[in-house]
C-alpha atoms as a PDB file:
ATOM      1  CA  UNK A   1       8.228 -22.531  -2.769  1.00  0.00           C
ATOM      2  CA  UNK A   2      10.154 -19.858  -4.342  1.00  0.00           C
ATOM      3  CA  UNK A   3      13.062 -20.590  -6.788  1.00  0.00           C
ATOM      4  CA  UNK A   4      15.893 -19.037  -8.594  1.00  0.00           C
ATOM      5  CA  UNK A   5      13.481 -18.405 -11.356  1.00  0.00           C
ATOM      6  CA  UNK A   6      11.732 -16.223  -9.153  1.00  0.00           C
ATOM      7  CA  UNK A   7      13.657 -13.261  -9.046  1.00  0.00           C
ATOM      8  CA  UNK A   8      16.756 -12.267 -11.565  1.00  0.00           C
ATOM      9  CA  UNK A   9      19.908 -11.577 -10.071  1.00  0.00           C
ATOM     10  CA  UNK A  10      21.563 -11.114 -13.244  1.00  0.00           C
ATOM     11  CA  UNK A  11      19.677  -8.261 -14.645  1.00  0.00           C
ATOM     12  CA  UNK A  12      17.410  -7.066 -12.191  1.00  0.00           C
ATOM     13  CA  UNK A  13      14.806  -4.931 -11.674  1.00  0.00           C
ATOM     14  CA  UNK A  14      13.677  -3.668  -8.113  1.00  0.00           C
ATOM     15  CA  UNK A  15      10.713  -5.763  -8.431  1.00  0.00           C
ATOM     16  CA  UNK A  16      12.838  -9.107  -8.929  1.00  0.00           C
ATOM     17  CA  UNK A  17      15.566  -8.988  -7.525  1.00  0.00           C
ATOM     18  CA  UNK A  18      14.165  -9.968  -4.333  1.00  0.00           C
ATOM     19  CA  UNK A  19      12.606 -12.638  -3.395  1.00  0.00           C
ATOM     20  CA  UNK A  20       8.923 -12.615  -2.091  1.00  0.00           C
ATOM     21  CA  UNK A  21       9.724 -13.850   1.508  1.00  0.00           C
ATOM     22  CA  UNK A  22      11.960 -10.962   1.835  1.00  0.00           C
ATOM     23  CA  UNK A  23       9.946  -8.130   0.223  1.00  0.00           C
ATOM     24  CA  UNK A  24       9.868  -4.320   0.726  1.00  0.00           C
ATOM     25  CA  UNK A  25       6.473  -2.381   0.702  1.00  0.00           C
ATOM     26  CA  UNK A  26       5.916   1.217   1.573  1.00  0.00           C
ATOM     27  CA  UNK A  27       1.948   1.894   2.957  1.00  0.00           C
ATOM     28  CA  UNK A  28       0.846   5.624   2.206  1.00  0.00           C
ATOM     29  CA  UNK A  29      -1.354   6.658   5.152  1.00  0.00           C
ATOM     30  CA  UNK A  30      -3.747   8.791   3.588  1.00  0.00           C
ATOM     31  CA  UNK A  31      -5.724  11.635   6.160  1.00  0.00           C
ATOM     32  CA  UNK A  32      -7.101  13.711   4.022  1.00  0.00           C
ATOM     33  CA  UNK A  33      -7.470  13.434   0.280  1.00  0.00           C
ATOM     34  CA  UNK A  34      -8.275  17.074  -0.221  1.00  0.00           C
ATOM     35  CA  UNK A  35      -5.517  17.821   1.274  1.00  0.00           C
ATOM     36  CA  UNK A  36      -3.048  15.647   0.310  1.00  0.00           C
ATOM     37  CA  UNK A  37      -2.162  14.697   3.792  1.00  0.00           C
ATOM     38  CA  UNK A  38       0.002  11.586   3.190  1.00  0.00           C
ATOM     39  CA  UNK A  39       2.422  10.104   5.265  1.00  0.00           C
ATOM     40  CA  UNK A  40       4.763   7.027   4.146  1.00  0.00           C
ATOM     41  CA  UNK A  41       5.826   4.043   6.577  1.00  0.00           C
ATOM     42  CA  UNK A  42       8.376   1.209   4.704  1.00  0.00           C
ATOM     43  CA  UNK A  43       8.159  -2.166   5.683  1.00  0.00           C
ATOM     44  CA  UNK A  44      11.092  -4.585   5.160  1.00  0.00           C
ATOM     45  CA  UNK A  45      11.641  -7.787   4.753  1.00  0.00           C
ATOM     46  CA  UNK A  46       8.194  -8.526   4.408  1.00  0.00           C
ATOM     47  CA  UNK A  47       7.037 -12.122   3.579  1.00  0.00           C
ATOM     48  CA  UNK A  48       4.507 -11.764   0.865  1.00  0.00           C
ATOM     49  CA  UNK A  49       3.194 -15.238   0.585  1.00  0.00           C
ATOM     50  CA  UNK A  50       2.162 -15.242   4.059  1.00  0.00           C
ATOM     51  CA  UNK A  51       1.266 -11.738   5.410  1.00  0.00           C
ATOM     52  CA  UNK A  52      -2.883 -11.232   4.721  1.00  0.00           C
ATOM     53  CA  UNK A  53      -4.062  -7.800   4.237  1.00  0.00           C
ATOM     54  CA  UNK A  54      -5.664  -8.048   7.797  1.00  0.00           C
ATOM     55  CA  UNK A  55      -2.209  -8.332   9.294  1.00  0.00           C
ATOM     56  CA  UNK A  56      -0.588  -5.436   7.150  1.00  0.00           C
ATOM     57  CA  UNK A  57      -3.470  -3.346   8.712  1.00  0.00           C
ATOM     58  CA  UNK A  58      -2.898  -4.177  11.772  1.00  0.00           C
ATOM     59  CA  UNK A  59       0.940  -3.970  11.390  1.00  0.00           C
ATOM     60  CA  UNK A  60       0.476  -0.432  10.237  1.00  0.00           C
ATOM     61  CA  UNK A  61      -2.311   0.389  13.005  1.00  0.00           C
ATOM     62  CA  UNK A  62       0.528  -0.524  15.192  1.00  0.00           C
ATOM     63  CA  UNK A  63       2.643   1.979  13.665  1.00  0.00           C
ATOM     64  CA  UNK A  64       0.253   4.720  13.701  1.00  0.00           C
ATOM     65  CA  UNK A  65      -0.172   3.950  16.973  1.00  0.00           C
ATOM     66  CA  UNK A  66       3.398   3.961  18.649  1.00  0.00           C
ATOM     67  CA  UNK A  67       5.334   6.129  15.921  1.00  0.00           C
ATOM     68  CA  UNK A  68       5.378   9.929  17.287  1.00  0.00           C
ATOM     69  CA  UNK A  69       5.197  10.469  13.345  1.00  0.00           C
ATOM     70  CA  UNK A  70       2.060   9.502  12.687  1.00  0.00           C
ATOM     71  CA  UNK A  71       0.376  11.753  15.479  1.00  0.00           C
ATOM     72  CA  UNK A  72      -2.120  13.153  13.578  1.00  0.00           C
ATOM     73  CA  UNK A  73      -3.407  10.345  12.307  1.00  0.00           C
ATOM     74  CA  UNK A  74      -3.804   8.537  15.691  1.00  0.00           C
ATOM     75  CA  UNK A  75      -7.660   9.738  15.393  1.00  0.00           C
ATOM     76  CA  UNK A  76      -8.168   8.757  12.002  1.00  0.00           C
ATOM     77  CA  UNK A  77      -9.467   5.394  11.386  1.00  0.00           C
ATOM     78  CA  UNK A  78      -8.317   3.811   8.231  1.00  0.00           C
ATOM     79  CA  UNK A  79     -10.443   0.745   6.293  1.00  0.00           C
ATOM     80  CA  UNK A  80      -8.856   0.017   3.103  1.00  0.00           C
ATOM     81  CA  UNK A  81      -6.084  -0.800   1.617  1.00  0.00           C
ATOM     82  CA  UNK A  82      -5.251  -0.032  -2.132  1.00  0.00           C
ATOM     83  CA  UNK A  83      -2.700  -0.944  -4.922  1.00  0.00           C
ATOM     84  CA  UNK A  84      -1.096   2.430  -5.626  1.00  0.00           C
ATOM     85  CA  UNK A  85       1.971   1.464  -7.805  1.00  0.00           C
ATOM     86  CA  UNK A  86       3.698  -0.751  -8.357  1.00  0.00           C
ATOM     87  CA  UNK A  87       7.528  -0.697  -9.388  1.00  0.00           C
ATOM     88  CA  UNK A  88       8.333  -0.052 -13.029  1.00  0.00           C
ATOM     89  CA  UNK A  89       4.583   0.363 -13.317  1.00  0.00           C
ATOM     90  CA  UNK A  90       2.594   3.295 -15.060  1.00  0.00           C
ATOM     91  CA  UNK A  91       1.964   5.881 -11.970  1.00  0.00           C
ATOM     92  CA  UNK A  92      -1.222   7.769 -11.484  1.00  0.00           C
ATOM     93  CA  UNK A  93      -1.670  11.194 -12.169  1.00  0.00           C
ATOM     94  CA  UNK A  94      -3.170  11.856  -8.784  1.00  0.00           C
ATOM     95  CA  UNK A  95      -0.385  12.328  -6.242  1.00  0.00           C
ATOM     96  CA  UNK A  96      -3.024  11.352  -3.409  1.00  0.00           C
ATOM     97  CA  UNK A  97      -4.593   8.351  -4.683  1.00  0.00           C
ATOM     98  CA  UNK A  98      -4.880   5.943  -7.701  1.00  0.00           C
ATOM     99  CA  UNK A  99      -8.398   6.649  -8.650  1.00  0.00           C
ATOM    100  CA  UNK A 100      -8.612   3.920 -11.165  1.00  0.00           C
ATOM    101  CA  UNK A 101      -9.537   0.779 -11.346  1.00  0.00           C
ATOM    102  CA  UNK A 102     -11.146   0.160  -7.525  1.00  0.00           C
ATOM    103  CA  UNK A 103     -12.383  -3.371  -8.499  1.00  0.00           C
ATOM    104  CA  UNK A 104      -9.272  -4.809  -8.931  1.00  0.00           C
ATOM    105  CA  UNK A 105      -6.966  -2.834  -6.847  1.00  0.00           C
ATOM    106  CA  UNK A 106      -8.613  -2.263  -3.570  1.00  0.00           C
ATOM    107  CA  UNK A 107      -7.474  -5.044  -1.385  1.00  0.00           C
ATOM    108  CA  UNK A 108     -11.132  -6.443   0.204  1.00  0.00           C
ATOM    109  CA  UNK A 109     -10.273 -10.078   0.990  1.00  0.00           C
ATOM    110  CA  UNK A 110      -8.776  -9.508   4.428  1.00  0.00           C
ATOM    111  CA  UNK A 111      -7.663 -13.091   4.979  1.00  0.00           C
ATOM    112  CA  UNK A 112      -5.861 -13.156   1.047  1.00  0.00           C
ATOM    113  CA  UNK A 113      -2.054 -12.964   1.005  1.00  0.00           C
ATOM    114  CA  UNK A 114      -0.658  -9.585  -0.381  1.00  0.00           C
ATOM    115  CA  UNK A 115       1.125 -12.144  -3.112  1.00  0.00           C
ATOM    116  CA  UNK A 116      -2.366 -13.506  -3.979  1.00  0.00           C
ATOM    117  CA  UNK A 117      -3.271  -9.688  -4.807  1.00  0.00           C
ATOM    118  CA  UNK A 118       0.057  -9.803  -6.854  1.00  0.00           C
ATOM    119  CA  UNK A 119       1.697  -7.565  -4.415  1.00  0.00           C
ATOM    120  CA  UNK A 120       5.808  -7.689  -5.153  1.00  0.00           C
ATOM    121  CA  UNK A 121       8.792  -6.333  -3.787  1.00  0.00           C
ATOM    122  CA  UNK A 122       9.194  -2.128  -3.923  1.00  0.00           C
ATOM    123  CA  UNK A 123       4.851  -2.323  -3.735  1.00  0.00           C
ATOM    124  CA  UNK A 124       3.324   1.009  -2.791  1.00  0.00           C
ATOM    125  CA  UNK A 125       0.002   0.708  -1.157  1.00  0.00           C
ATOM    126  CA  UNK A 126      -2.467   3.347  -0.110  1.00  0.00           C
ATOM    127  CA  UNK A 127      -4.179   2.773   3.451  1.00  0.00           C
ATOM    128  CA  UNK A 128      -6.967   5.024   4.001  1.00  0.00           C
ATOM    129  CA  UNK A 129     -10.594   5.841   5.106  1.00  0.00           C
ATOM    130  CA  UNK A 130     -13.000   4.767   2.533  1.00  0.00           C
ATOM    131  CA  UNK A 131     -15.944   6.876   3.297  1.00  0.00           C
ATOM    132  CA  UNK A 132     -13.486   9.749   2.732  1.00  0.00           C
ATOM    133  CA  UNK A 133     -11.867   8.280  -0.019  1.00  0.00           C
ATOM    134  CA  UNK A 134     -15.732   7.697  -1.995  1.00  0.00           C
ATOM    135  CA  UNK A 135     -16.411  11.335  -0.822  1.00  0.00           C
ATOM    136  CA  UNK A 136     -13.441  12.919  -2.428  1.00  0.00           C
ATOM    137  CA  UNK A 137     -13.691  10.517  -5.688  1.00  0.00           C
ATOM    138  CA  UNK A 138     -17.159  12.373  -5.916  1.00  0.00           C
ATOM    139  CA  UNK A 139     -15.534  15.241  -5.963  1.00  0.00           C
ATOM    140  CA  UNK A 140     -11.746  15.068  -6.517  1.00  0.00           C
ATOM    141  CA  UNK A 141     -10.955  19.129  -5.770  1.00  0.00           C
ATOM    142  CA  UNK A 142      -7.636  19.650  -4.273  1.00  0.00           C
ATOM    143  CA  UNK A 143      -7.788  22.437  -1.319  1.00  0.00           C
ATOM    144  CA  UNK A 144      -4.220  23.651  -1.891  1.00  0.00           C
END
């Protein structure tokens, strides 16, 4: 279980200062990566220790579905989930995707906890395509 030690109240950063049963994360819906058709959904209060990656993609599947803002993407379907920053972290230069490090920050263990992937509060994470995305990292040109 969580304590005090867990997040700083005194001093705190956005990352901290909540704990991780009560977490915010914003998902990047990513359409096209040429493109950069990207559309941002927040989450709150998100409990980290026990949400899997499976449910966060089906939580946001949900959204796609039922949110008249996500209409374009309702014929997309989306694989993979990535770490795209995190906050007070070092952000990519790419304002689509973080191209870097795929081993450790695409999220394949569907039934691991977004805490087990070190997932914290203020967490921005890329769900997209991966066919698309392995197609554009082979060629990472920008159509506008």
């Amino acid at each position: 279980m969580e304590t005090i030690n867990d997040y700083d109240t005194e001093e705190p950063l956005t990352s901290t200062v909540r704990p991780a049963t009560r977490s915010t994360i914003t998902v990047r819906v990513i359409k096209s990566f040429a493109y950069r058709n990207v559309k941002s959904w927040v989450f709150h209060d998100i409990d980290l220790t026990k949400t899997t990656i499976r449910e966060l993609m089906e939580l946001m599947n949900q959204v796609i579905l039922s949110n008249s803002l996500f209409r374009p993407f309702k014929t997309s379907k989306f694989d993979t989930l990535k770490l795209y920053t995190k906050a007070h972290g070092a952000k990519t230069m790419n304002l689509t995707i973080n191209m870097e490090d795929d081993q450790l920050l695409i999220l394949k263990e569907l039934d691991k906890t977004l805490y087990e992937y070190g997932v914290e509060n203020e967490t921005e994470i890329s769900y997209f395509k991966m066919a698309d995305y392995l197609e554009f990292k082979a060629n990472p040109a920008e159509k506008w």
